[in-house]
N, C-alpha and C. Protein backbone atom coordinates (compact mmCIF):
# COMPACT_ATOMS: atom_id res chain seq x y z
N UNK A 1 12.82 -21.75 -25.65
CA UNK A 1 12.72 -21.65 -27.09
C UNK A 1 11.68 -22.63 -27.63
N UNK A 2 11.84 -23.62 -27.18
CA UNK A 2 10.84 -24.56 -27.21
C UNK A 2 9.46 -24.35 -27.01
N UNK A 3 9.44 -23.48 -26.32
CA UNK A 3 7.65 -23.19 -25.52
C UNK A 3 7.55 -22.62 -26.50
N UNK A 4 8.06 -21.50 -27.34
CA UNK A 4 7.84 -20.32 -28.26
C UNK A 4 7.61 -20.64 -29.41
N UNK A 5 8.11 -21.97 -29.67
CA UNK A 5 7.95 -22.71 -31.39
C UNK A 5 6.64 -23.59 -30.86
N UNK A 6 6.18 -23.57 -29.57
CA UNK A 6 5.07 -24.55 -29.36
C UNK A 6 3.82 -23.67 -29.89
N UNK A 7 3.79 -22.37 -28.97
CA UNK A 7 2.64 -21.55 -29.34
C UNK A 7 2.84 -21.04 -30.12
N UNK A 8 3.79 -20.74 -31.09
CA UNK A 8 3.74 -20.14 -32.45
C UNK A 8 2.92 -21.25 -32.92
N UNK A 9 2.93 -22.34 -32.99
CA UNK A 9 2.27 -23.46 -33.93
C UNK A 9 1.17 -23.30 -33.70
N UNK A 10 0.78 -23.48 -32.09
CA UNK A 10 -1.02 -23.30 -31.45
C UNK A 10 -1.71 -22.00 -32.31
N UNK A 11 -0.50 -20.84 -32.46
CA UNK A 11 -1.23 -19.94 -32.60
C UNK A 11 -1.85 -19.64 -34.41
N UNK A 12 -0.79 -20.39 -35.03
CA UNK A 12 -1.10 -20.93 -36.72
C UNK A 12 -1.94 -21.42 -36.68
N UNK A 13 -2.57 -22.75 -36.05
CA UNK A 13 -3.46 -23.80 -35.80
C UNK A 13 -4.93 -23.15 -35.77
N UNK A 14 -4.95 -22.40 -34.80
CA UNK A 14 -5.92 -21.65 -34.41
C UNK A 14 -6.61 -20.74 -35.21
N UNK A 15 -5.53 -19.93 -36.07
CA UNK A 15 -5.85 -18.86 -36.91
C UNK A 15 -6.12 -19.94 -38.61
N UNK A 16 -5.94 -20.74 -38.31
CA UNK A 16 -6.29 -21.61 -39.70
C UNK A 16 -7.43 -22.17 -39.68
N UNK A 17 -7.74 -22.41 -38.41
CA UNK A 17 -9.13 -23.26 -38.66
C UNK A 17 -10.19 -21.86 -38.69
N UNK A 18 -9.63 -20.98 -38.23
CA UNK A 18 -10.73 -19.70 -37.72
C UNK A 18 -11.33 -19.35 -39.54
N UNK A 19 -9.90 -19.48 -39.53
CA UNK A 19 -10.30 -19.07 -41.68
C UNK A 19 -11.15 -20.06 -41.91
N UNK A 20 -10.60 -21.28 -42.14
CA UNK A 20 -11.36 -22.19 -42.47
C UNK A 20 -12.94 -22.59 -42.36
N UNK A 21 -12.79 -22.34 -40.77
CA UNK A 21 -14.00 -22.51 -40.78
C UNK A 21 -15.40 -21.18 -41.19
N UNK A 22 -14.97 -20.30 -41.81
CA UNK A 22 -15.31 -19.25 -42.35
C UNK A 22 -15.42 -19.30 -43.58
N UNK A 23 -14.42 -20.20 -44.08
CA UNK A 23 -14.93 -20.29 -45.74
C UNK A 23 -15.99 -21.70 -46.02
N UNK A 24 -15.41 -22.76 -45.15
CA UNK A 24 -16.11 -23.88 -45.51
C UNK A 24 -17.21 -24.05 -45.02
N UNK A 25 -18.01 -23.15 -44.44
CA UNK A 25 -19.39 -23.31 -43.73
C UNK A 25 -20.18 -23.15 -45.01
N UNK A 26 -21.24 -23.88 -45.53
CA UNK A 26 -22.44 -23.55 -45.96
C UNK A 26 -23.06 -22.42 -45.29
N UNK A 27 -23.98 -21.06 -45.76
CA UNK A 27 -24.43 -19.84 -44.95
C UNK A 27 -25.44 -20.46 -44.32
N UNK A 28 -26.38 -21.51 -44.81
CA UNK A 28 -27.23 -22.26 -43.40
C UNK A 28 -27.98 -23.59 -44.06
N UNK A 29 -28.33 -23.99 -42.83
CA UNK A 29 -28.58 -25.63 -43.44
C UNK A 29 -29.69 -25.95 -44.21
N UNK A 30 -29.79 -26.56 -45.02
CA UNK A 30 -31.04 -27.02 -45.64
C UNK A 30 -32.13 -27.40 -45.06
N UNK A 31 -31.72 -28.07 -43.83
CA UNK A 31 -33.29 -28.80 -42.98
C UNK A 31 -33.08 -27.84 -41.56
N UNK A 32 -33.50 -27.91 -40.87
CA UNK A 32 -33.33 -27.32 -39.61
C UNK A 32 -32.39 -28.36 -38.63
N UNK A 33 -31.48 -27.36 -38.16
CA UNK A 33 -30.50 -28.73 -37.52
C UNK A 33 -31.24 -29.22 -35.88
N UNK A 34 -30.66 -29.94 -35.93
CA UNK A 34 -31.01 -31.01 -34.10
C UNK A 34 -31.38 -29.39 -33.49
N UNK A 35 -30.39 -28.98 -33.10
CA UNK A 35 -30.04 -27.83 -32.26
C UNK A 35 -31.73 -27.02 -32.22
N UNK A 36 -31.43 -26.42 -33.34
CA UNK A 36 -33.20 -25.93 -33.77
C UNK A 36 -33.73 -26.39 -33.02
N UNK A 37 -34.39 -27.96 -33.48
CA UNK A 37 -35.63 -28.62 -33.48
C UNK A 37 -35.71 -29.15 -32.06
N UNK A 38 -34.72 -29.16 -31.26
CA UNK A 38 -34.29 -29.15 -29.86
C UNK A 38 -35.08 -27.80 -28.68
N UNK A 39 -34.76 -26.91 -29.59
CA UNK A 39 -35.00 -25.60 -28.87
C UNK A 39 -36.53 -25.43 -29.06
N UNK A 40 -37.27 -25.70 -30.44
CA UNK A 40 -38.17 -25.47 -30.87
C UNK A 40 -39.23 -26.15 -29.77
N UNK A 41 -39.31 -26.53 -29.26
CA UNK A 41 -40.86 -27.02 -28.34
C UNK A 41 -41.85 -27.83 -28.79
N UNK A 42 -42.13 -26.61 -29.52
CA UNK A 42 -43.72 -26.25 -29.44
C UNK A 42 -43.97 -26.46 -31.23
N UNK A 43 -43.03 -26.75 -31.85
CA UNK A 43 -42.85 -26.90 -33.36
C UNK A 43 -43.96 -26.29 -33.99
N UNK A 44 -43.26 -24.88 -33.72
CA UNK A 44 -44.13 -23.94 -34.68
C UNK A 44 -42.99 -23.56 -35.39
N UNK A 45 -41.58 -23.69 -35.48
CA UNK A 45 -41.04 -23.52 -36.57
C UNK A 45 -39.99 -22.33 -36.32
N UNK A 46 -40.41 -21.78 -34.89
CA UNK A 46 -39.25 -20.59 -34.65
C UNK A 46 -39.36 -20.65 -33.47
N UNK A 47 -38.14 -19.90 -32.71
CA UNK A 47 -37.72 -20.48 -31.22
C UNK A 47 -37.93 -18.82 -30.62
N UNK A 48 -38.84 -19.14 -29.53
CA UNK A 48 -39.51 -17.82 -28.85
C UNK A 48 -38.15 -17.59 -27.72
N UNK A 49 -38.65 -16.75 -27.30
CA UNK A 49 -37.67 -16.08 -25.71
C UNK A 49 -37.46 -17.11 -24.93
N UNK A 50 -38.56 -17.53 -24.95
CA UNK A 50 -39.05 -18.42 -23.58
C UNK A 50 -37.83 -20.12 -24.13
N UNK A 51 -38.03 -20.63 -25.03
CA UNK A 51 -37.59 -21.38 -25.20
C UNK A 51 -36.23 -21.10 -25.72
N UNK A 52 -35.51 -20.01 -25.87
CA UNK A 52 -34.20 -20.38 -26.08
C UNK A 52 -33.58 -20.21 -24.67
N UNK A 53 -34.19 -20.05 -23.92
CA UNK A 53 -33.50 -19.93 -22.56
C UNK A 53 -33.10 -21.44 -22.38
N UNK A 54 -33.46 -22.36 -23.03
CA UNK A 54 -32.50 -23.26 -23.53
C UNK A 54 -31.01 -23.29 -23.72
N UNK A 55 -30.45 -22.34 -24.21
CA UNK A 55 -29.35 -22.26 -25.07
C UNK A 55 -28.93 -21.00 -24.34
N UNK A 56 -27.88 -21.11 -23.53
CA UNK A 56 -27.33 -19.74 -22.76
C UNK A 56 -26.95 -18.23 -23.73
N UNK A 57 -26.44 -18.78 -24.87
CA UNK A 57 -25.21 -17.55 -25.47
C UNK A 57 -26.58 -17.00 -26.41
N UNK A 58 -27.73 -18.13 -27.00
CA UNK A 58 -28.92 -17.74 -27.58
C UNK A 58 -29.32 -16.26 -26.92
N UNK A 59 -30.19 -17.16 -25.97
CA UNK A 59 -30.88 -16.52 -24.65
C UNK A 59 -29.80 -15.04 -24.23
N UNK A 60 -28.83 -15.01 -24.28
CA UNK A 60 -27.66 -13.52 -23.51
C UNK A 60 -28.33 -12.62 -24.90
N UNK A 61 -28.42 -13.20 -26.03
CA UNK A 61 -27.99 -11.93 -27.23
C UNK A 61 -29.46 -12.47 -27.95
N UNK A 62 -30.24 -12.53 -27.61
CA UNK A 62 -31.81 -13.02 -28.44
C UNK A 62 -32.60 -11.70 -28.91
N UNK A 63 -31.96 -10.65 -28.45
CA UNK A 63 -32.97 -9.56 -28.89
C UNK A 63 -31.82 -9.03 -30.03
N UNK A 64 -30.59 -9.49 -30.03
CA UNK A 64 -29.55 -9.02 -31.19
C UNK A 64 -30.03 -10.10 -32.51
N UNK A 65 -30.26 -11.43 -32.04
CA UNK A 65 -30.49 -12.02 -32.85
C UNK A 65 -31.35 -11.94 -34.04
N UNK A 66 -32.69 -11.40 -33.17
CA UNK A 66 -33.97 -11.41 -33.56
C UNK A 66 -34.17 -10.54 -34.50
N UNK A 67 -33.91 -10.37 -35.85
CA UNK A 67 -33.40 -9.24 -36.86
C UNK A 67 -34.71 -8.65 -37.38
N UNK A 68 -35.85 -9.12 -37.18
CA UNK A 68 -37.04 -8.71 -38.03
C UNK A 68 -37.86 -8.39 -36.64
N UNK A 69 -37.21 -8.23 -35.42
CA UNK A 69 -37.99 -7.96 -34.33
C UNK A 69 -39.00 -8.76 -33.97
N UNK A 70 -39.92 -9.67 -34.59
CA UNK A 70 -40.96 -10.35 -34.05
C UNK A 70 -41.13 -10.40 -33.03
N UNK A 71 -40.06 -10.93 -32.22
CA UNK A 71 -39.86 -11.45 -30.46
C UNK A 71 -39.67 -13.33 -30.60
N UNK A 72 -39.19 -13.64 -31.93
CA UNK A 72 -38.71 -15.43 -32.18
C UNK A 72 -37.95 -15.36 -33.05
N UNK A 73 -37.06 -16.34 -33.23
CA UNK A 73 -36.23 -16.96 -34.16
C UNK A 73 -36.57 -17.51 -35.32
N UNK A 74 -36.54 -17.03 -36.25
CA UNK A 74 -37.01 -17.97 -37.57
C UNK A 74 -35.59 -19.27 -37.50
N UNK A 75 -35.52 -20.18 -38.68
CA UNK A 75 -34.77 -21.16 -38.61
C UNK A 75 -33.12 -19.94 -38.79
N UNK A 76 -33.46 -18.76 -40.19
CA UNK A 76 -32.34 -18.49 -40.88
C UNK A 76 -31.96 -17.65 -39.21
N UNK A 77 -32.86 -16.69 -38.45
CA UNK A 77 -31.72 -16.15 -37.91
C UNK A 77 -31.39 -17.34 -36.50
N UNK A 78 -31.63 -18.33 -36.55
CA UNK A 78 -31.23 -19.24 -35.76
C UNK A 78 -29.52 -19.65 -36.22
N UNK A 79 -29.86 -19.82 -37.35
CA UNK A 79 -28.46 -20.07 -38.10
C UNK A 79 -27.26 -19.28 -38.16
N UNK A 80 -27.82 -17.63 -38.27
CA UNK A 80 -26.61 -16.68 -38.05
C UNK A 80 -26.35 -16.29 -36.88
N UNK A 81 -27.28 -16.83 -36.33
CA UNK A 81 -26.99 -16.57 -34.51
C UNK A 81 -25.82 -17.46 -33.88
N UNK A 82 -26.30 -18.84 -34.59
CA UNK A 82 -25.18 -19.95 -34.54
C UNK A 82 -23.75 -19.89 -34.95
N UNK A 83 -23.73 -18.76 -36.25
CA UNK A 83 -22.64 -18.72 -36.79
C UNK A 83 -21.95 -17.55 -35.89
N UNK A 84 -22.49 -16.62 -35.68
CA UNK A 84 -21.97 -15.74 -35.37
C UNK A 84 -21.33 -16.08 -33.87
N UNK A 85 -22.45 -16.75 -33.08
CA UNK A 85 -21.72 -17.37 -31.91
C UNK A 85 -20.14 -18.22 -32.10
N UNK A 86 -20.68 -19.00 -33.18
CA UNK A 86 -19.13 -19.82 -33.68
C UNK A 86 -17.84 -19.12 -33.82
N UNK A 87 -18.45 -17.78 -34.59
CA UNK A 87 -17.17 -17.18 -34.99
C UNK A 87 -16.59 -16.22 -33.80
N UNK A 88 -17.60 -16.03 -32.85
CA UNK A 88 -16.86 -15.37 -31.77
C UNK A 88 -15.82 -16.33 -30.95
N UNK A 89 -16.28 -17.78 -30.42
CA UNK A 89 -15.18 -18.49 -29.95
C UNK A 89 -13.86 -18.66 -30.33
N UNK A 90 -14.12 -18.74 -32.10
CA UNK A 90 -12.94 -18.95 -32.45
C UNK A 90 -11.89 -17.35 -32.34
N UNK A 91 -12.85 -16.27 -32.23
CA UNK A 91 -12.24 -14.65 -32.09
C UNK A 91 -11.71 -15.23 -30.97
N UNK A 92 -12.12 -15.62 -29.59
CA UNK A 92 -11.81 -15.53 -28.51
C UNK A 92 -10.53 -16.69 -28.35
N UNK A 93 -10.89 -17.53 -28.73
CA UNK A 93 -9.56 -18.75 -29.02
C UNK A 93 -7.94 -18.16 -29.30
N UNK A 94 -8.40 -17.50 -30.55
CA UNK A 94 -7.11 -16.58 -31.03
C UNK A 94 -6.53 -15.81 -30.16
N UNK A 95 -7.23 -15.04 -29.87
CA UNK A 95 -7.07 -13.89 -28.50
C UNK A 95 -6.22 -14.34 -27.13
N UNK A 96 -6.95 -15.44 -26.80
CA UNK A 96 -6.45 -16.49 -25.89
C UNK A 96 -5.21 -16.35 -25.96
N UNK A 97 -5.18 -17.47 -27.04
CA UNK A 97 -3.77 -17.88 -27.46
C UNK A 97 -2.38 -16.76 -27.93
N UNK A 98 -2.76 -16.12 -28.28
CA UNK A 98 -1.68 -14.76 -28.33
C UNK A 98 -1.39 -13.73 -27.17
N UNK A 99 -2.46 -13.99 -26.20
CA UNK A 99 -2.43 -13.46 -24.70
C UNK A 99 -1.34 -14.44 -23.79
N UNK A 100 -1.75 -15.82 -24.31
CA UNK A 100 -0.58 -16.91 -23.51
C UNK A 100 0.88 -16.91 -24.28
N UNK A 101 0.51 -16.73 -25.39
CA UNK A 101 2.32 -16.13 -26.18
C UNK A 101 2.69 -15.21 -25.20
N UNK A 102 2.33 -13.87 -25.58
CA UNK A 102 2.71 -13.36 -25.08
C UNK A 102 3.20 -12.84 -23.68
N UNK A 103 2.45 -13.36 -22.56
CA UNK A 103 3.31 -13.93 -21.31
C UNK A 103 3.65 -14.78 -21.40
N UNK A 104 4.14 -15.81 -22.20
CA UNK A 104 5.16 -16.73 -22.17
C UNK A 104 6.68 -15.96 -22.38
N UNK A 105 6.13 -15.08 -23.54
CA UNK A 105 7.78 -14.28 -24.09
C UNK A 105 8.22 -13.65 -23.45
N UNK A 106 7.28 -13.15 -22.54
CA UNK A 106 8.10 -11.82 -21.20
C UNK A 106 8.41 -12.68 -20.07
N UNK A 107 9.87 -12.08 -19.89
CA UNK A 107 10.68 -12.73 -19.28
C UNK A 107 10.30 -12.23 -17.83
N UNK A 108 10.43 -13.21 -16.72
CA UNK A 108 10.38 -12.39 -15.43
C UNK A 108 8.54 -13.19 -15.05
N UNK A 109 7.60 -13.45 -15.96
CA UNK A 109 6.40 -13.53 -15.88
C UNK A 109 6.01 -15.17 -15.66
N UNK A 110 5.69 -15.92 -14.46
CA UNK A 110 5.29 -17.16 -14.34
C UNK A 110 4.42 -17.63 -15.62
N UNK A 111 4.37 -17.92 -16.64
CA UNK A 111 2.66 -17.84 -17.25
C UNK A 111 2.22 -18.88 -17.47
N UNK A 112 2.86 -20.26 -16.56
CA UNK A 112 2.42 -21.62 -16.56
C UNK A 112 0.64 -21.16 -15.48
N UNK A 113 1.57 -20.15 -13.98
CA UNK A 113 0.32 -19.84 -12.92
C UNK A 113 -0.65 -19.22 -13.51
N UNK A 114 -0.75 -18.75 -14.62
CA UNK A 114 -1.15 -17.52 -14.79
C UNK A 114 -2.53 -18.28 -15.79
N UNK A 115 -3.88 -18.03 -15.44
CA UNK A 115 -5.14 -18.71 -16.20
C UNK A 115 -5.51 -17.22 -17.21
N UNK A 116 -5.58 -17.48 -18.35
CA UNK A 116 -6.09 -16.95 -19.09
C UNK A 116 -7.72 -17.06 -19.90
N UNK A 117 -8.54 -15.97 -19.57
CA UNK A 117 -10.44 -16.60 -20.41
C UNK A 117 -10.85 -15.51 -20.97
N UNK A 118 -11.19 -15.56 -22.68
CA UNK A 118 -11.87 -14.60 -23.02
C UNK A 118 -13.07 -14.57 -23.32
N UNK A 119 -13.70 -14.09 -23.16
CA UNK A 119 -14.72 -13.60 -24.07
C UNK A 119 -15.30 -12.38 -24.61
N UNK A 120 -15.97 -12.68 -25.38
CA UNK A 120 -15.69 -10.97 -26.96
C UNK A 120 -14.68 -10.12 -26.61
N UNK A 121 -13.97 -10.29 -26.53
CA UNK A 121 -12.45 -9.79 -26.82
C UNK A 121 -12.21 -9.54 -24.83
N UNK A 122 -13.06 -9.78 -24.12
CA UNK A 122 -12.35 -8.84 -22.73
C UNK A 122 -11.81 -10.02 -21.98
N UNK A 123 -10.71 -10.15 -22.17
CA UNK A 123 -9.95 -11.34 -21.21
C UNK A 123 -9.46 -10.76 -19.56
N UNK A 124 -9.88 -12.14 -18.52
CA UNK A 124 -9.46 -12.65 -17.46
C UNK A 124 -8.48 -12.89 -17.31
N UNK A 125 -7.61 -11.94 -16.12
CA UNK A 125 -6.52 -12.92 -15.97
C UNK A 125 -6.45 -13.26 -14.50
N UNK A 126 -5.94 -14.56 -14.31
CA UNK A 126 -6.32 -15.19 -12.60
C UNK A 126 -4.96 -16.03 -12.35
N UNK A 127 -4.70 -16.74 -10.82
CA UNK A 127 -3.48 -17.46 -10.97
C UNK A 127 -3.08 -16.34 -9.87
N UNK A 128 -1.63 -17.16 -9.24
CA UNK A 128 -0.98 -16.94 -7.77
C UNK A 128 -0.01 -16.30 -8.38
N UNK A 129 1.10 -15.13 -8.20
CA UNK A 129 2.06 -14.51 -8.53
C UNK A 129 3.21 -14.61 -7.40
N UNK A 130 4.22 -14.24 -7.26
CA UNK A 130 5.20 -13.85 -6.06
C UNK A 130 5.22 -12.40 -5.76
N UNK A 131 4.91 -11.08 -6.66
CA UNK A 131 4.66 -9.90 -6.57
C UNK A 131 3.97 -8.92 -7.21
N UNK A 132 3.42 -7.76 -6.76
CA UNK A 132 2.77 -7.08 -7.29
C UNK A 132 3.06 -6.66 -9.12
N UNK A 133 4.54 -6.80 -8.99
CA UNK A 133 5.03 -6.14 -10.76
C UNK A 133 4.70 -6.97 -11.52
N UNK A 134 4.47 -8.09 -10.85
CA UNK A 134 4.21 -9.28 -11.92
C UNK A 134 2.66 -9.16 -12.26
N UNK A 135 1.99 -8.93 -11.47
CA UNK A 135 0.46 -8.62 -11.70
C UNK A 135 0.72 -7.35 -12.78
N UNK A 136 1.19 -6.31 -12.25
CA UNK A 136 0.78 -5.33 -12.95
C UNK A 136 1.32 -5.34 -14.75
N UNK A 137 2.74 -5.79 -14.96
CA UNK A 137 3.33 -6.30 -16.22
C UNK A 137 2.71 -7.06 -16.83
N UNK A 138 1.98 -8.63 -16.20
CA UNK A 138 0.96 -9.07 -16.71
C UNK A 138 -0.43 -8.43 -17.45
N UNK A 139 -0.86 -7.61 -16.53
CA UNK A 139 -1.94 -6.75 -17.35
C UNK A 139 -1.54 -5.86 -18.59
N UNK A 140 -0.05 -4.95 -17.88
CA UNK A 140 0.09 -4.37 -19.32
C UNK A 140 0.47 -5.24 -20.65
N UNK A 141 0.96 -6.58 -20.36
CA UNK A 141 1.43 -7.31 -21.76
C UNK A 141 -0.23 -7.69 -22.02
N UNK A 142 -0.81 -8.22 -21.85
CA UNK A 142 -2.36 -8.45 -22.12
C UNK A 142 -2.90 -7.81 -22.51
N UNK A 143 -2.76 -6.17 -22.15
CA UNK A 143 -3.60 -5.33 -22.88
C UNK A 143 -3.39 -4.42 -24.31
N UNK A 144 -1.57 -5.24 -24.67
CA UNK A 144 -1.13 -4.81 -25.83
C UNK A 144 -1.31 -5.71 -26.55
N UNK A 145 -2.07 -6.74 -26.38
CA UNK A 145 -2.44 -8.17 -27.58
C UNK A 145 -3.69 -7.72 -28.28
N UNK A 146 -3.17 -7.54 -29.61
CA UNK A 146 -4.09 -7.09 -30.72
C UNK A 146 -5.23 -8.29 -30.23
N UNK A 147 -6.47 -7.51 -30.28
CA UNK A 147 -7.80 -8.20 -30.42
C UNK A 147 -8.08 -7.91 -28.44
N UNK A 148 -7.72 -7.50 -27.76
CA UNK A 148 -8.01 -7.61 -26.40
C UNK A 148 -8.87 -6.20 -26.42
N UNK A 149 -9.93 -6.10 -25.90
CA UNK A 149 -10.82 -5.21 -25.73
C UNK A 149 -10.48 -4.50 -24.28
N UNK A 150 -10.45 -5.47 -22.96
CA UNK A 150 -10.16 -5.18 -21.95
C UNK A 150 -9.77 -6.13 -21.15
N UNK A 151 -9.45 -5.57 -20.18
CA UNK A 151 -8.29 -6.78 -19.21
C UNK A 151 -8.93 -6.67 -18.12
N UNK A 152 -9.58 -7.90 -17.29
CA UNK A 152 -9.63 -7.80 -15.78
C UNK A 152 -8.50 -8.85 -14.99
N UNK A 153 -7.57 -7.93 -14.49
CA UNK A 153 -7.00 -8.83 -14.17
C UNK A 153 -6.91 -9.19 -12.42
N UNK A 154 -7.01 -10.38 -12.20
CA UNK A 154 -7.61 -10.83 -10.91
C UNK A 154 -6.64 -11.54 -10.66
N UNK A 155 -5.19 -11.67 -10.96
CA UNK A 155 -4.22 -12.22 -10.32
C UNK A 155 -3.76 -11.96 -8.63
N UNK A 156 -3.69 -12.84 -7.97
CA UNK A 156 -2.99 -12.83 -6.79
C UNK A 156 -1.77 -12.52 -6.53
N UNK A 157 -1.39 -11.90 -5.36
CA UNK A 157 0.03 -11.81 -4.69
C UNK A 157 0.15 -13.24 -3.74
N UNK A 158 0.79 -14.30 -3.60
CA UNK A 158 0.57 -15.14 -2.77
C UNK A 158 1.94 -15.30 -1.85
């Protein structure tokens, strides 16, 4: 009962700052932040291909970013690139955390063994089991957690 009033709280926690930090962001900074001027090089003022390979999650989604097509980053879509990256962790945080509720609540399910990782909604699941039902119950409770896109689940029989 205890575990269940724990992640109910994690899972308030989580979903509060997600708001939060959604309302209290300024839409982008006045000067160009570190991050930018980090990536920038060559200080021409926008961050090419070449140089955001700097920045992994940049560099994965740089042609999503790149909204006016040029083939660089101006500062602003540097900024919604930033945000938008932000707001996916915290998507994925939530997700997380209501994926670990919820094998916590099903009974029968180890979910101390059990590693949970998302990202954009398709969560991992990994960790040693005692039997196959437990793998397979695991996936189906995971894949009924609002916000889960898809489940790979890579749990062991050990």
């Amino acid at each position: 009962m205890r575990a269940l009033i724990l992640l109910a709280s994690i899972l308030a926690a989580t979903s509060a700052l997600a708001q939060q930090a959604a309302t209290d962001a300024p839409p982008f900074p006045a000067q160009p932040s570190g991050d930018f001027l980090a990536l920038d090089r060559n200080r021409d003022g926008y961050i090419s291909r070449l140089e955001a390979a700097g920045d992994k999650e940049i560099a994965k989604r740089f042609a999503y970013f790149d909204i006016d097509n040029d083939g660089r980053l101006s500062e602003r879509e540097y900024a919604m690139a930033r945000e938008d990256i932000e707001k996916r962790v915290l998507r994925d945080s939530v997700i997380t955390a209501r994926v670990k509720a919820a094998l916590l609540a099903e009974k029968g399910i180890p979910s101390t063994t059990i590693s949970v990782e998302t990202y954009e909604g398709r969560v991992q699941l990994s960790g040693f089991v005692h039997s196959p039902d437990i793998v397979s119950r695991a996936g189906r409770v995971t894949a009924n957690v609002n916000g889960v896109r898809t489940v790979h689940n890579a749990i062991s029989v050990k």
